[in-house]
PDB file of N, CA and C in Angstrom:
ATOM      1  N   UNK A   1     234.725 244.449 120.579  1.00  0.00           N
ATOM      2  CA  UNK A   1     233.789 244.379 119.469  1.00  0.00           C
ATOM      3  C   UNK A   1     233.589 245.749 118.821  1.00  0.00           C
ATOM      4  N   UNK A   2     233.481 247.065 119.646  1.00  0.00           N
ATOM      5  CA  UNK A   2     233.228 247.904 119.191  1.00  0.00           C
ATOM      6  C   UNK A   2     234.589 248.403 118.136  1.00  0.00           C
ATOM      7  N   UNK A   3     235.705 248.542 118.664  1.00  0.00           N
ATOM      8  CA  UNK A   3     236.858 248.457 117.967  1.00  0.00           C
ATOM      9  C   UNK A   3     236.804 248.174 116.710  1.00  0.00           C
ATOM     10  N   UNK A   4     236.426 246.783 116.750  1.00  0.00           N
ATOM     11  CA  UNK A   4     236.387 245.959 115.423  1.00  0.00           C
ATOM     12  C   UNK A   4     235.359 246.819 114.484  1.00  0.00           C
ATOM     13  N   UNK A   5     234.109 246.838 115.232  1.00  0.00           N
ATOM     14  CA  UNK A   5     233.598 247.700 113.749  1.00  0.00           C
ATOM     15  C   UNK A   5     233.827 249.090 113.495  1.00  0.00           C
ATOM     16  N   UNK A   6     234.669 249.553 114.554  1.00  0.00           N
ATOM     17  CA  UNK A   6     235.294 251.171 114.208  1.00  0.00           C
ATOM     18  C   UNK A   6     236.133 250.689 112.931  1.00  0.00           C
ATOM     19  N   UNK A   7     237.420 249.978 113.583  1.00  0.00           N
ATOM     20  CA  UNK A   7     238.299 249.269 112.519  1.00  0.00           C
ATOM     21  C   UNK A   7     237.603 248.885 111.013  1.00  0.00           C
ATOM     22  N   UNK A   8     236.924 248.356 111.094  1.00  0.00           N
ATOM     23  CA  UNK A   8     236.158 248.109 109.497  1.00  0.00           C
ATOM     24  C   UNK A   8     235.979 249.030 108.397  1.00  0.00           C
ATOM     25  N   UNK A   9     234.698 249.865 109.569  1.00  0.00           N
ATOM     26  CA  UNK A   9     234.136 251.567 109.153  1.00  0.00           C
ATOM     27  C   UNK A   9     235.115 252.212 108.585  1.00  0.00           C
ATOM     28  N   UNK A  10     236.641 252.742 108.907  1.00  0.00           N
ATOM     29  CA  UNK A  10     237.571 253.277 108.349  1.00  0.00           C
ATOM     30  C   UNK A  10     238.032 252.801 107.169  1.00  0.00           C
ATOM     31  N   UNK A  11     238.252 251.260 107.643  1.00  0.00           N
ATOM     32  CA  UNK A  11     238.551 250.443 106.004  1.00  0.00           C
ATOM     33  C   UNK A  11     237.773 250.350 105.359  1.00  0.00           C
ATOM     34  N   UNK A  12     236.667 250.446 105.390  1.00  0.00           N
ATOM     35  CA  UNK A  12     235.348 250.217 104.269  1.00  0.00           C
ATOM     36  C   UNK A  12     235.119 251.667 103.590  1.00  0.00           C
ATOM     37  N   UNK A  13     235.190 252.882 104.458  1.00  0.00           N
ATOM     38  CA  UNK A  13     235.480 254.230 103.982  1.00  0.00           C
ATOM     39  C   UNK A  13     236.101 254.660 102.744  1.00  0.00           C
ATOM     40  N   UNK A  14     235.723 255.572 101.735  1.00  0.00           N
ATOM     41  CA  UNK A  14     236.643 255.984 100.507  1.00  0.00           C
ATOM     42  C   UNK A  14     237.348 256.796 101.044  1.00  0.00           C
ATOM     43  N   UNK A  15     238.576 256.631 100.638  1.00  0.00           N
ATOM     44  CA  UNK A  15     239.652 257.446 101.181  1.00  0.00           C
ATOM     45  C   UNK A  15     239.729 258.695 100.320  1.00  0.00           C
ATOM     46  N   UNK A  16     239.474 259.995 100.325  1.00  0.00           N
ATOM     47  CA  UNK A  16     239.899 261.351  99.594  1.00  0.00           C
ATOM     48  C   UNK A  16     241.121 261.809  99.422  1.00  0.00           C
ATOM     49  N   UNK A  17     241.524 261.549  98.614  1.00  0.00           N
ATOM     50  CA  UNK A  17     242.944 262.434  98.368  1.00  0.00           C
ATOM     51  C   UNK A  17     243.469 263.618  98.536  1.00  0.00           C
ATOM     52  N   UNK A  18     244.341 264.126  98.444  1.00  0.00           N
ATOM     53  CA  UNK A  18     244.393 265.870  98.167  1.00  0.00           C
ATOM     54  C   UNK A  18     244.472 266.547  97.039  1.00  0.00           C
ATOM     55  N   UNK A  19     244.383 265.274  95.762  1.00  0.00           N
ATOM     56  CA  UNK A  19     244.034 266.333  94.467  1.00  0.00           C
ATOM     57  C   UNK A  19     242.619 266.597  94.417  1.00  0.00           C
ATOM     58  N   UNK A  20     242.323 265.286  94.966  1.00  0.00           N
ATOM     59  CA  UNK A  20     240.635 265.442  95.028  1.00  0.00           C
ATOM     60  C   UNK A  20     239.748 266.841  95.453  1.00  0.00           C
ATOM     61  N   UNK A  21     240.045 266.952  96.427  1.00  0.00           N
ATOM     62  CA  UNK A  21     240.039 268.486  97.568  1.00  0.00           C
ATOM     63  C   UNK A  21     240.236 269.259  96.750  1.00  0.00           C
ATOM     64  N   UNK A  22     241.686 269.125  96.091  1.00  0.00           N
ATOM     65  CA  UNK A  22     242.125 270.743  95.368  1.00  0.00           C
ATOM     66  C   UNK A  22     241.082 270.751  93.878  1.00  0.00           C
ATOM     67  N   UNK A  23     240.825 269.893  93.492  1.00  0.00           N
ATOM     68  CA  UNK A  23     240.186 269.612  92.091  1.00  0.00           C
ATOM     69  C   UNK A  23     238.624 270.496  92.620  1.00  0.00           C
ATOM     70  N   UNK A  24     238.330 270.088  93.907  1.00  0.00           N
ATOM     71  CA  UNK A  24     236.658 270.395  94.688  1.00  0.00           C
ATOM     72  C   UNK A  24     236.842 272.052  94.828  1.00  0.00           C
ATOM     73  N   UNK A  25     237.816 272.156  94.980  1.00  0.00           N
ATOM     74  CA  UNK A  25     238.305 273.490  95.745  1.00  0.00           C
ATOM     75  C   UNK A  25     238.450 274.471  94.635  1.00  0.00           C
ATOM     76  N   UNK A  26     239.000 273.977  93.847  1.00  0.00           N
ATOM     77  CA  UNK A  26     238.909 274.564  92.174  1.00  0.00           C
ATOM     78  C   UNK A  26     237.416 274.841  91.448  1.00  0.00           C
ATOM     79  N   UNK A  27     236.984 273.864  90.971  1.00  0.00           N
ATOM     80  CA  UNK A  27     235.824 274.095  91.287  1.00  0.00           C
ATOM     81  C   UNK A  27     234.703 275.172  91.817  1.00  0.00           C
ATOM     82  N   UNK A  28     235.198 275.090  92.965  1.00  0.00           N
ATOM     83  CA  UNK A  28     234.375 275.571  93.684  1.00  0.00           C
ATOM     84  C   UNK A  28     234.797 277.611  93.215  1.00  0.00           C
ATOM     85  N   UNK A  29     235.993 277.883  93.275  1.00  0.00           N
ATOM     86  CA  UNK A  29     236.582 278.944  93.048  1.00  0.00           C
ATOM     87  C   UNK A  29     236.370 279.384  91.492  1.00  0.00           C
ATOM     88  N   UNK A  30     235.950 278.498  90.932  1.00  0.00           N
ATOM     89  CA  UNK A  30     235.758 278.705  89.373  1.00  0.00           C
ATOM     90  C   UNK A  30     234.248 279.467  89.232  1.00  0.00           C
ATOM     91  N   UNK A  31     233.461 278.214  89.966  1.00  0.00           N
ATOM     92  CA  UNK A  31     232.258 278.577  89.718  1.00  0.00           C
ATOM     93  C   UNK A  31     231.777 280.269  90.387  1.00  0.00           C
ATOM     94  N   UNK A  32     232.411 280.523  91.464  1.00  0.00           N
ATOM     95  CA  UNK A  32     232.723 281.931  92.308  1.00  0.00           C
ATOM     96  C   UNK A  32     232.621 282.544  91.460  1.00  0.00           C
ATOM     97  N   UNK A  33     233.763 282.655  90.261  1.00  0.00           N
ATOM     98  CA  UNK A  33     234.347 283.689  89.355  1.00  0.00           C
ATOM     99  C   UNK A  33     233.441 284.007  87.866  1.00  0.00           C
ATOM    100  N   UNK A  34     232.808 282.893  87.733  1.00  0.00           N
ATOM    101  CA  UNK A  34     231.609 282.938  86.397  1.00  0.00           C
ATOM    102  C   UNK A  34     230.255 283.358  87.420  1.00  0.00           C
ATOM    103  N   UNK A  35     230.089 283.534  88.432  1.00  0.00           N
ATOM    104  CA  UNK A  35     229.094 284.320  89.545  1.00  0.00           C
ATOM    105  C   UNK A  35     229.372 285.493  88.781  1.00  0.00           C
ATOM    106  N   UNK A  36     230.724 286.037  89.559  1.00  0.00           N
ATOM    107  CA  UNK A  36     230.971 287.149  89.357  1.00  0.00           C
ATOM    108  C   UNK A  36     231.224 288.089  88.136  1.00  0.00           C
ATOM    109  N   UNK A  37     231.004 287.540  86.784  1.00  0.00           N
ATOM    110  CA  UNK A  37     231.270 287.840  85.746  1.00  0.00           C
ATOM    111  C   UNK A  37     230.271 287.634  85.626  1.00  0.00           C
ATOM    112  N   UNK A  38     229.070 287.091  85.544  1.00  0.00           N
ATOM    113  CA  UNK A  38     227.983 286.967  85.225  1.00  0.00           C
ATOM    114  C   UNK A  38     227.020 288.818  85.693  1.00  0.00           C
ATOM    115  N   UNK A  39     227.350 288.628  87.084  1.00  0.00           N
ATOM    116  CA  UNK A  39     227.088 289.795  87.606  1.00  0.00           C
ATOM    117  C   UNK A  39     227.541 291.518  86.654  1.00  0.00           C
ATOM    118  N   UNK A  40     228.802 291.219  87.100  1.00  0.00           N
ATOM    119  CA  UNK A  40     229.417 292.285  86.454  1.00  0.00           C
ATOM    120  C   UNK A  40     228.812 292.366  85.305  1.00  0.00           C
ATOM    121  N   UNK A  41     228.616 291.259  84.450  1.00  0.00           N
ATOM    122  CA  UNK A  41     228.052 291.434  82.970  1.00  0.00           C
ATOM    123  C   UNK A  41     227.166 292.308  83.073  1.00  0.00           C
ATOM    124  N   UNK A  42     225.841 292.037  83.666  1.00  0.00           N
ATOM    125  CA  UNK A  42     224.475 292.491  84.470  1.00  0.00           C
ATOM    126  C   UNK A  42     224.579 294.006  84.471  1.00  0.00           C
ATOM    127  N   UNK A  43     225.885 294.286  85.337  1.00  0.00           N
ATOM    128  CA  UNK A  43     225.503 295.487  85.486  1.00  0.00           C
ATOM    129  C   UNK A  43     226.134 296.219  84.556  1.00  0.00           C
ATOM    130  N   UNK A  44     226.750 295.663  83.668  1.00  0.00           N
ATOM    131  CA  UNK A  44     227.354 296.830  82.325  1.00  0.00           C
ATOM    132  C   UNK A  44     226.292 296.567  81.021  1.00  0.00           C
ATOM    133  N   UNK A  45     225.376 295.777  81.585  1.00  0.00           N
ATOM    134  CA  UNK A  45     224.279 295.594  80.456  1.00  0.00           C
ATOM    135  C   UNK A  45     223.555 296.607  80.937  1.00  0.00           C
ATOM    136  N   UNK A  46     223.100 296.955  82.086  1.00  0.00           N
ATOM    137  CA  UNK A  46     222.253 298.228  82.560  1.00  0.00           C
ATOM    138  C   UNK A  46     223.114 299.313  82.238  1.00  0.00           C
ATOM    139  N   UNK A  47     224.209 299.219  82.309  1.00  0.00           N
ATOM    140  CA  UNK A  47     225.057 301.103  81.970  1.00  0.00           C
ATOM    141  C   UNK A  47     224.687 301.314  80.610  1.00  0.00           C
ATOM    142  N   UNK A  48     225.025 300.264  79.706  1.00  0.00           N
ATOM    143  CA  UNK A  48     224.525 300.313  78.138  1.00  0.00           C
ATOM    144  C   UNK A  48     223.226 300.640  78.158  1.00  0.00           C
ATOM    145  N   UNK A  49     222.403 299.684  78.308  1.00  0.00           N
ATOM    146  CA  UNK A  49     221.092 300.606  78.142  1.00  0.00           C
ATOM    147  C   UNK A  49     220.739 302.173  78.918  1.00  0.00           C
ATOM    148  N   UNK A  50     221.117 302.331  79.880  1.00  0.00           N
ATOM    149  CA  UNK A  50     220.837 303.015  80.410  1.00  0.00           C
ATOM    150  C   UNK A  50     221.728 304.758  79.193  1.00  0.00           C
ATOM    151  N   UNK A  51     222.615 304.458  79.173  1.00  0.00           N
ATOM    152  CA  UNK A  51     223.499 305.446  77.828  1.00  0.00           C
ATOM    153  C   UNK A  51     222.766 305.171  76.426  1.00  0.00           C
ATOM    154  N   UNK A  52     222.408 303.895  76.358  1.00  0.00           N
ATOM    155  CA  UNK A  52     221.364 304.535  74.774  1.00  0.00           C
ATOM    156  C   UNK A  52     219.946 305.781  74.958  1.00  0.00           C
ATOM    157  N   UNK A  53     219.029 304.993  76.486  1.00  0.00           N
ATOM    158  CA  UNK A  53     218.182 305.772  76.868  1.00  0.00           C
ATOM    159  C   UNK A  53     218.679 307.649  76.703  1.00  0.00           C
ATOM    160  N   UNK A  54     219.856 307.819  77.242  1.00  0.00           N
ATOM    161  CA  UNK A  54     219.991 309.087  77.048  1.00  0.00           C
ATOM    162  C   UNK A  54     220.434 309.709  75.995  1.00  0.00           C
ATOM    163  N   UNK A  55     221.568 308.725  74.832  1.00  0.00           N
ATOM    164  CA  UNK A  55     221.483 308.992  73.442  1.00  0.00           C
ATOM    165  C   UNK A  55     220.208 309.361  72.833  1.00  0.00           C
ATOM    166  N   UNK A  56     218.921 308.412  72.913  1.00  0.00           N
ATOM    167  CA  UNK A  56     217.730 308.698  72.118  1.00  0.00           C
ATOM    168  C   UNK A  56     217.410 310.127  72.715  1.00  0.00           C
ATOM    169  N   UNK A  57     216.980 310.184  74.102  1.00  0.00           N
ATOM    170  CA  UNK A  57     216.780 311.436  74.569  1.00  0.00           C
ATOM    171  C   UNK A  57     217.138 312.414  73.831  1.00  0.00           C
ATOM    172  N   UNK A  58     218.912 312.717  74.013  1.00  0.00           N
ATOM    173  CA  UNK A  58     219.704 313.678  73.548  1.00  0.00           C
ATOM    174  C   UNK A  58     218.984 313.757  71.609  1.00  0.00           C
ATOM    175  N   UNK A  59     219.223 312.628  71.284  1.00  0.00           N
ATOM    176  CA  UNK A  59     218.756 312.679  69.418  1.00  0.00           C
ATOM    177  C   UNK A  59     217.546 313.556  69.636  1.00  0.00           C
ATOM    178  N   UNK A  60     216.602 313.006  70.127  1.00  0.00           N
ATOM    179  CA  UNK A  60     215.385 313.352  70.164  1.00  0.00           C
ATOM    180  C   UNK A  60     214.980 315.045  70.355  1.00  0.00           C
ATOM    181  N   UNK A  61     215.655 315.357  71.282  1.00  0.00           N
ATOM    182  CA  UNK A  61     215.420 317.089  71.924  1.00  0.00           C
ATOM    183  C   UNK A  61     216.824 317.707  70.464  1.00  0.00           C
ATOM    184  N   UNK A  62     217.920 316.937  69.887  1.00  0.00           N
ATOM    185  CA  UNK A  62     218.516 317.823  69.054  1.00  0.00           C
ATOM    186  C   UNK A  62     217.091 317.910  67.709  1.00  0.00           C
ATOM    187  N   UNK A  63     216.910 316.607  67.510  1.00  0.00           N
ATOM    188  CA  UNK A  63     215.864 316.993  66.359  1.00  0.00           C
ATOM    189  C   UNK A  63     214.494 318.141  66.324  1.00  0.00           C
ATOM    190  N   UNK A  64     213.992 317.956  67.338  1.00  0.00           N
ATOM    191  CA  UNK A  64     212.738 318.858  68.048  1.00  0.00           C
ATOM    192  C   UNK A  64     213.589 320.723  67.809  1.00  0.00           C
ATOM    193  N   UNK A  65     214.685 320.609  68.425  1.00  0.00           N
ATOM    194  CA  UNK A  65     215.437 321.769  68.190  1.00  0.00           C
ATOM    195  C   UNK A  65     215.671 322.486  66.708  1.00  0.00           C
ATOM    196  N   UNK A  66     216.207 321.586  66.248  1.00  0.00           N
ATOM    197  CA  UNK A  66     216.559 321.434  64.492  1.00  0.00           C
ATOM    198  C   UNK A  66     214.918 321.984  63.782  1.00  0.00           C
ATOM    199  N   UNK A  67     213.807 321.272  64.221  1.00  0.00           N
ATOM    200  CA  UNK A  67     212.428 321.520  63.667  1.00  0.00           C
ATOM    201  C   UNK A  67     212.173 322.942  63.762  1.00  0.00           C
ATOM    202  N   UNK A  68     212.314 323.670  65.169  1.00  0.00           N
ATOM    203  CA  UNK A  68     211.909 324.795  65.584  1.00  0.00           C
ATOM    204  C   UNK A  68     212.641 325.940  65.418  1.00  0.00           C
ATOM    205  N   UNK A  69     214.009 325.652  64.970  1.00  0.00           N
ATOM    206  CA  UNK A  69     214.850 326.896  64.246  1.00  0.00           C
ATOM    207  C   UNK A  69     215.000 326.581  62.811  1.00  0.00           C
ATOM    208  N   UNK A  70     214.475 325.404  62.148  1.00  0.00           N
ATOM    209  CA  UNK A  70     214.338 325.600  60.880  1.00  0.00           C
ATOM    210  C   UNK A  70     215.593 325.324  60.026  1.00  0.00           C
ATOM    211  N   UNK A  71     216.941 324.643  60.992  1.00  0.00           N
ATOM    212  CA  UNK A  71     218.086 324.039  60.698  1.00  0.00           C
ATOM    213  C   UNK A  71     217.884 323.108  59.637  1.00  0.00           C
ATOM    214  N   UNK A  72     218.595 322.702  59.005  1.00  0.00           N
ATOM    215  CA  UNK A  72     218.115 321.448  58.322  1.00  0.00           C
ATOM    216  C   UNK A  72     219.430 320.051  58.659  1.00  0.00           C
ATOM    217  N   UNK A  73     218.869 319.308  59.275  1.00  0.00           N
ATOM    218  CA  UNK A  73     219.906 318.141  59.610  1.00  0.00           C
ATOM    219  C   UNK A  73     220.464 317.686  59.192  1.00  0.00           C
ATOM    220  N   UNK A  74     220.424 317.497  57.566  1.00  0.00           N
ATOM    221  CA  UNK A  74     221.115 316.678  56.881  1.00  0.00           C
ATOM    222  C   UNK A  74     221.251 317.774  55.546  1.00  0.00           C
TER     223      UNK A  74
END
Protein backbone atom coordinates (compact mmCIF):
# COMPACT_ATOMS: atom_id res chain seq x y z
CA UNK A 1 0.00 0.00 0.00
CA UNK A 2 2.61 2.27 0.91
CA UNK A 3 4.36 1.73 -2.51
CA UNK A 4 1.29 2.50 -4.21
CA UNK A 5 0.97 5.91 -2.82
CA UNK A 6 4.79 6.56 -3.17
CA UNK A 7 4.05 5.39 -6.86
CA UNK A 8 1.20 7.97 -7.35
CA UNK A 9 3.07 10.94 -5.39
CA UNK A 10 5.83 10.79 -8.18
CA UNK A 11 3.19 10.56 -10.91
CA UNK A 12 1.02 13.19 -9.62
CA UNK A 13 4.36 15.40 -9.15
CA UNK A 14 5.31 18.25 -11.88
CA UNK A 15 8.10 17.10 -13.47
CA UNK A 16 11.01 20.13 -13.92
CA UNK A 17 12.93 20.14 -16.80
CA UNK A 18 16.41 21.37 -17.38
CA UNK A 19 15.52 24.43 -19.34
CA UNK A 20 13.40 25.17 -16.58
CA UNK A 21 16.44 25.18 -13.98
CA UNK A 22 18.62 26.94 -16.51
CA UNK A 23 15.80 29.63 -17.31
CA UNK A 24 15.64 29.82 -12.86
CA UNK A 25 19.30 29.87 -12.88
CA UNK A 26 19.40 32.71 -15.37
CA UNK A 27 17.33 34.55 -13.68
CA UNK A 28 18.63 34.27 -10.80
CA UNK A 29 22.27 35.42 -12.25
CA UNK A 30 20.59 38.33 -13.97
CA UNK A 31 18.99 39.65 -11.13
CA UNK A 32 22.80 39.29 -9.23
CA UNK A 33 24.12 41.56 -11.99
CA UNK A 34 21.35 44.58 -11.91
CA UNK A 35 22.32 44.21 -7.77
CA UNK A 36 25.48 44.91 -8.79
CA UNK A 37 25.11 47.72 -11.15
CA UNK A 38 22.73 49.19 -9.15
CA UNK A 39 25.41 49.35 -6.45
CA UNK A 40 28.21 50.36 -8.48
CA UNK A 41 25.82 53.07 -9.78
CA UNK A 42 25.53 54.21 -5.94
CA UNK A 43 28.82 54.54 -5.53
CA UNK A 44 29.83 56.63 -8.66
CA UNK A 45 26.83 58.78 -7.73
CA UNK A 46 28.75 59.57 -4.39
CA UNK A 47 32.26 60.16 -6.35
CA UNK A 48 30.20 62.76 -8.49
CA UNK A 49 28.89 64.51 -5.83
CA UNK A 50 31.47 64.24 -3.77
CA UNK A 51 33.94 66.09 -6.96
CA UNK A 52 31.29 68.82 -7.42
CA UNK A 53 31.51 69.45 -3.47
CA UNK A 54 35.16 70.17 -4.11
CA UNK A 55 34.68 72.01 -7.52
CA UNK A 56 32.32 74.57 -5.56
CA UNK A 57 34.92 74.66 -2.80
CA UNK A 58 37.83 75.18 -5.24
CA UNK A 59 35.31 78.08 -7.29
CA UNK A 60 34.57 79.47 -4.15
CA UNK A 61 38.25 80.10 -2.38
CA UNK A 62 39.41 81.09 -6.38
CA UNK A 63 36.69 83.84 -6.22
CA UNK A 64 37.34 85.05 -2.44
CA UNK A 65 41.05 85.18 -3.86
CA UNK A 66 40.17 87.14 -7.09
CA UNK A 67 38.11 89.71 -4.46
CA UNK A 68 41.20 90.26 -2.26
CA UNK A 69 43.89 90.92 -4.93
CA UNK A 70 41.56 92.92 -6.89
CA UNK A 71 41.90 90.49 -10.14
CA UNK A 72 39.03 90.85 -12.13
CA UNK A 73 37.46 87.39 -13.29
CA UNK A 74 35.96 88.03 -16.19
Amino acid sequence: MALVTVSVAACTMPMVDSSEISQGELMLQLSDALNGMRSENADLQEQIDSLRRVVVRQDSLLIRLAEATGVPLR
